[in-house]
C-alpha atoms as a PDB file:
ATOM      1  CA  UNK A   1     -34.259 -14.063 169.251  1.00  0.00           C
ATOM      2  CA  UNK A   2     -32.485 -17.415 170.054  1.00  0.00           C
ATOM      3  CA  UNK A   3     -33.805 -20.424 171.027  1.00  0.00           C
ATOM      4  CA  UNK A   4     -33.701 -21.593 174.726  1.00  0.00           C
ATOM      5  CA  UNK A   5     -33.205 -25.305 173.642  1.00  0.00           C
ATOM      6  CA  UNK A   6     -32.174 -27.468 171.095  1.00  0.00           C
ATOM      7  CA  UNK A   7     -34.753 -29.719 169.070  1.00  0.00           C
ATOM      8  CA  UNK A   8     -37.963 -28.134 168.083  1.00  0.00           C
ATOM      9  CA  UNK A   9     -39.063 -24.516 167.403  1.00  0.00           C
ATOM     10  CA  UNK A  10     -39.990 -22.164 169.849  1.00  0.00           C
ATOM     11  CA  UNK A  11     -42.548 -19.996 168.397  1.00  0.00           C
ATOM     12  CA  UNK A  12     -43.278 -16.112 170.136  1.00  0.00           C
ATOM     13  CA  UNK A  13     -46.116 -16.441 173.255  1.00  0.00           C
ATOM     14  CA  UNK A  14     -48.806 -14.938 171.519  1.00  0.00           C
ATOM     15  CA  UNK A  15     -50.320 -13.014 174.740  1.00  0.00           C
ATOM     16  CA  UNK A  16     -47.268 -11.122 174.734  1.00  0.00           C
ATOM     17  CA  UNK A  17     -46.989 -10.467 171.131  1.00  0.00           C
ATOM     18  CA  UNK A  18     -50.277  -9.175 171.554  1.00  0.00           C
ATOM     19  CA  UNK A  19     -48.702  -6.518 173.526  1.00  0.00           C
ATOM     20  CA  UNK A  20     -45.879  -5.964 171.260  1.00  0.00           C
ATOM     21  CA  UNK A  21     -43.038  -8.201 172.983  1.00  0.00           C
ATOM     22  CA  UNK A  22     -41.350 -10.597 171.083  1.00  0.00           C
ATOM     23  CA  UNK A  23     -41.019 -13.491 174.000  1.00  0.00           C
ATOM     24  CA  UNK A  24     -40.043 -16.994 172.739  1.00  0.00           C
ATOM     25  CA  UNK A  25     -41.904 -19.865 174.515  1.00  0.00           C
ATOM     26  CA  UNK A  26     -40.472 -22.773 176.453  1.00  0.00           C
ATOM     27  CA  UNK A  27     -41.333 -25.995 174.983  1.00  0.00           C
ATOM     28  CA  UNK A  28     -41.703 -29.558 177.433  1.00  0.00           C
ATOM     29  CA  UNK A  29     -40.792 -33.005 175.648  1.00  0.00           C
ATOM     30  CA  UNK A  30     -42.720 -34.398 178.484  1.00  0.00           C
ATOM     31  CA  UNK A  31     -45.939 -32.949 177.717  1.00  0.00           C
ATOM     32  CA  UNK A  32     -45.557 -31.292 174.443  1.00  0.00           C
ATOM     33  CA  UNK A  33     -47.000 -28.297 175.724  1.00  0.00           C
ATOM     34  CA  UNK A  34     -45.406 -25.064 174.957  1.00  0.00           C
ATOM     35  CA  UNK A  35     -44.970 -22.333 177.914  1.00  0.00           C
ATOM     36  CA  UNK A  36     -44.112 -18.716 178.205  1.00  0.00           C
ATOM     37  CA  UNK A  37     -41.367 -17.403 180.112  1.00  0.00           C
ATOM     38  CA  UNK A  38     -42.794 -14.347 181.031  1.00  0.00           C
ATOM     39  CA  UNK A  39     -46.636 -14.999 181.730  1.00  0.00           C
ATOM     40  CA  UNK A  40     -48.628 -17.333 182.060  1.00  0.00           C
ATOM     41  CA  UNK A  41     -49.844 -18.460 178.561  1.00  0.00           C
ATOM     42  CA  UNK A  42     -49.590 -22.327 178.031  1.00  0.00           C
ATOM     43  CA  UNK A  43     -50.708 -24.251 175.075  1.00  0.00           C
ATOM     44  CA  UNK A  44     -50.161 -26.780 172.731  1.00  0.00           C
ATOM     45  CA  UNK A  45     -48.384 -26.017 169.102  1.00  0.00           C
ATOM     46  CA  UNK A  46     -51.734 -26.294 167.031  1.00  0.00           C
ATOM     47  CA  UNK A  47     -53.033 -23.479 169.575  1.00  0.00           C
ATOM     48  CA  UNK A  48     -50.144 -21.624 169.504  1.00  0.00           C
ATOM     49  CA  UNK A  49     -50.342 -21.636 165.528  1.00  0.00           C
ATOM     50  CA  UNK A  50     -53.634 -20.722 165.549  1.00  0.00           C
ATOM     51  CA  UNK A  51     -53.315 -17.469 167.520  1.00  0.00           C
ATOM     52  CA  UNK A  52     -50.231 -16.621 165.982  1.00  0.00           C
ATOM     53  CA  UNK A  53     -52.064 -16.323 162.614  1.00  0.00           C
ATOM     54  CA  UNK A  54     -54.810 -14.662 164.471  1.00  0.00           C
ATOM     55  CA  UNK A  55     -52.207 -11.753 165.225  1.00  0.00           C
ATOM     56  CA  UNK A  56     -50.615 -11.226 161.802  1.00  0.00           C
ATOM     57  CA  UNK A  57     -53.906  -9.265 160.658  1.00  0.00           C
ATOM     58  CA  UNK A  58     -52.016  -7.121 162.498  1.00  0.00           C
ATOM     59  CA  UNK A  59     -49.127  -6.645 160.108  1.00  0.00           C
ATOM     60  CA  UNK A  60     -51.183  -7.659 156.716  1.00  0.00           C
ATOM     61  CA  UNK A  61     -50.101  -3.710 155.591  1.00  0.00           C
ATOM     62  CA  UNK A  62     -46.590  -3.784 157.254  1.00  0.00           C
ATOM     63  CA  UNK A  63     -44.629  -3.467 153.801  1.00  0.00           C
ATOM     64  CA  UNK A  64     -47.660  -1.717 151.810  1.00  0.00           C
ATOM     65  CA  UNK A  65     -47.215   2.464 150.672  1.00  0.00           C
ATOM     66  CA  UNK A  66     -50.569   3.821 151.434  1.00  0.00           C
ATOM     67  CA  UNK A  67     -50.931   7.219 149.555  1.00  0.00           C
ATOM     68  CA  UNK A  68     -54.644   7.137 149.532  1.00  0.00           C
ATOM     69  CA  UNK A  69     -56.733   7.749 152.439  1.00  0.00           C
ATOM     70  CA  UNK A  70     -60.690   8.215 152.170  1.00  0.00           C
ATOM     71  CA  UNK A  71     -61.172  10.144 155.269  1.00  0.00           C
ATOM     72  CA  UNK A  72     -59.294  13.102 153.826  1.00  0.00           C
END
C-alpha cells in the first residue's frame, strides 16, 4: 500500500488489521502521533509497534505445512 506522505513510515492501524484490513495510518510532525484514516485509533509509534507485534501471533504459522493434527 503506498504511503500518504513523504518522510517517515506509516505503519498499518492495528484496530483495523485486527479485522483483516490493511489501512496505513496518517502520521502528524506536529505531534508525532500517528492516526488512522478510517477509525478512530490514535497513538504514538512505540504503541503502534507494540500492538502490531501483538497481532502477528496471528500469522506465526502463515508459511508452515501442517500435516499433523491431534484432534484426528
Amino acid at each position: 500500500m503506498a504511503q500518504l506522505g513523504k518522510g517517515k513510515l506509516n505503519y498499518r492501524c492495528p484496530s483495523c488489521f485486527l479485522r483483516d484490513l490493511d489501512i496505513d495510518m496518517f502520521y502528524n510532525k506536529e505531534t508525532g502521533i500517528y492516526s488512522c484514516i478510517r477509525c478512530q485509533y490514535r497513538g504514538t509509534e512505540e504503541d503502534v509497534l507494540e500492538k502490531n507485534e501483538m497481532i502477528r501471533f496471528r500469522y506465526k504459522a502463515m508459511h508452515d505445512r501442517i500435516t499433523k493434527f491431534d484432534f484426528d
